[in-house]
Protein backbone atom coordinates (compact mmCIF):
# COMPACT_ATOMS: atom_id res chain seq x y z
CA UNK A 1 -0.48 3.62 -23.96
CA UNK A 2 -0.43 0.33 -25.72
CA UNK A 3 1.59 -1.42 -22.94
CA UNK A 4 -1.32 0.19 -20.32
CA UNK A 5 -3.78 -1.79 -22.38
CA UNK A 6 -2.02 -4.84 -22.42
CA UNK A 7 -1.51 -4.49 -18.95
CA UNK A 8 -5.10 -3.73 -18.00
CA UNK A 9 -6.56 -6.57 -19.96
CA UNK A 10 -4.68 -8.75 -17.42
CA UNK A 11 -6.96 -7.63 -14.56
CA UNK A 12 -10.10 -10.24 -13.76
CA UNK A 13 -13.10 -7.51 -13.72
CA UNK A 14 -12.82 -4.09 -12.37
CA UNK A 15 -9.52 -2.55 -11.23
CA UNK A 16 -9.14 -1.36 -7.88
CA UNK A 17 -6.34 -0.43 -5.98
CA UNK A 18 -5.30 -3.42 -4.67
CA UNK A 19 -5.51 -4.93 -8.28
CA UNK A 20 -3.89 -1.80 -9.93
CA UNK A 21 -0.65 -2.26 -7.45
CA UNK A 22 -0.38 -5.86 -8.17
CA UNK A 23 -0.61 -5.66 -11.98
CA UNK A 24 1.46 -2.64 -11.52
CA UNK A 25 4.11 -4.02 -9.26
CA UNK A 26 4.77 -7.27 -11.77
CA UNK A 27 5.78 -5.20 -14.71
CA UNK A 28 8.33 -2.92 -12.22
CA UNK A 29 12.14 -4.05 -12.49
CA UNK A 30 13.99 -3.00 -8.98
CA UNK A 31 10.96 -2.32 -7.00
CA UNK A 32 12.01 -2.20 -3.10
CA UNK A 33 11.67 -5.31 -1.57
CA UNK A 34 9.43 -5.79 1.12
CA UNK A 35 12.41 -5.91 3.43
CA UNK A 36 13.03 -2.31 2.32
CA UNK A 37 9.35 -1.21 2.78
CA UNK A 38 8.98 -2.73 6.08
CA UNK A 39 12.05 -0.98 7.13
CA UNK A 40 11.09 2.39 6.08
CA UNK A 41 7.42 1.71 8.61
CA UNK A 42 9.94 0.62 11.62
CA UNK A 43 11.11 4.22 11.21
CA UNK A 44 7.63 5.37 12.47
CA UNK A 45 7.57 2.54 14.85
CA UNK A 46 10.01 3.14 17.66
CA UNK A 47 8.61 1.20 20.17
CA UNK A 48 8.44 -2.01 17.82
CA UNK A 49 5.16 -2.49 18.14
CA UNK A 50 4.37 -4.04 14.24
CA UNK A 51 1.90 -0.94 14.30
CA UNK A 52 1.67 2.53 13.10
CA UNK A 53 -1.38 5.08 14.47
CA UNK A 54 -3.59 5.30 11.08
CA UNK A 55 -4.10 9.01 12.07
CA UNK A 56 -0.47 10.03 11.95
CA UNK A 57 0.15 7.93 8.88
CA UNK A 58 -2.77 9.83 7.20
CA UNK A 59 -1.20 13.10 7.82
CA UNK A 60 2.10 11.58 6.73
CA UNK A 61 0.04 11.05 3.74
CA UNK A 62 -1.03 14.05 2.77
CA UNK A 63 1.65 16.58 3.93
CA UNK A 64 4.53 15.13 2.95
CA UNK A 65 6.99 14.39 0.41
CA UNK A 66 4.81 13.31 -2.63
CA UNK A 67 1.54 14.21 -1.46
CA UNK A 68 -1.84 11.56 -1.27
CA UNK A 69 -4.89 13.12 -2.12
CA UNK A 70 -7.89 12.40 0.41
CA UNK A 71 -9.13 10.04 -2.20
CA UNK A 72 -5.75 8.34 -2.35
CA UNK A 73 -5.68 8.07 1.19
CA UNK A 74 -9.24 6.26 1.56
CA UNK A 75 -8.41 4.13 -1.26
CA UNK A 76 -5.13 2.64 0.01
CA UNK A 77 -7.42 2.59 3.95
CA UNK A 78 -10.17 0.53 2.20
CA UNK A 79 -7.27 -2.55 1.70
CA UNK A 80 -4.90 -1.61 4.78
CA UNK A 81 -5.58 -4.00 8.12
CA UNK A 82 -6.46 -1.21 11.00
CA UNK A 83 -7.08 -2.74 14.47
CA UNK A 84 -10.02 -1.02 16.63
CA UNK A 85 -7.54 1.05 18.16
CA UNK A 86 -6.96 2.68 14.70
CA UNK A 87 -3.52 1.15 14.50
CA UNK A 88 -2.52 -0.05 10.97
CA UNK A 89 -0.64 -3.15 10.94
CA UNK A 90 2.05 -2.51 8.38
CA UNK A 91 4.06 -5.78 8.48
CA UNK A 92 0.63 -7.26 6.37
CA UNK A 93 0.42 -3.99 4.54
CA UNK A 94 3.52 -4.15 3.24
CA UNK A 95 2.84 -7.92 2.04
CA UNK A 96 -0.45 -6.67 0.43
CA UNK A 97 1.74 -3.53 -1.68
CA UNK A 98 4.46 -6.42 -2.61
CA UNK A 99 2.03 -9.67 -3.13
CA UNK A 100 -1.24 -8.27 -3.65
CA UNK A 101 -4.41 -8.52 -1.49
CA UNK A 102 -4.76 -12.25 -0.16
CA UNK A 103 -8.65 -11.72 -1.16
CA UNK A 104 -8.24 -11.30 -4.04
């Protein structure tokens, strides 16, 4: 609990995802590299497109392995890049989950 605090007090005003997995993600030893992440996306991506359909990835989401609650889902939408075909660019999500939201 105390190193949560400690943590926390190193966010500039209120923590949101984006902030959360930042702050999070510098304490981590042997987090995947973004190599790894991006990697794991091209596995949805056959056609190398750079893109994956936000729709499938939802219901990726929040049927398998360790399940996303809606919530979760809209939370980590609200900071993901989606095109106005509904296609999530994950090459710059995967840079926002490793280096934080360029926003920010």
């Amino acid at each position: 609990d105390e190193e949560l605090e400690e943590m926390l007090k190193e966010g500039k005003g209120p923590i949101n995802f984006t902030v959360f997995l930042t702050l999070f993600g510098e304490k981590l030893n042997g987090t995947d590299p973004e190599e790894s992440i991006l990697n794991a996306f091209k596995l949805f991506d056959p056609a190398g497109t750079g893109t994956v359909n936000k729709d499938e990835f939802k219901q990726l989401l929040l049927t398998q392995a360790e399940k996303f609650s809606p919530e979760e889902v809209e939370q980590i939408f609200a900071v993901t890049p989606i095109d106005v075909s509904g296609n999530i660019d994950y090459k710059s999500l995967c840079y926002i989950i490793t280096h934080g939201d360029e926003k920010e």
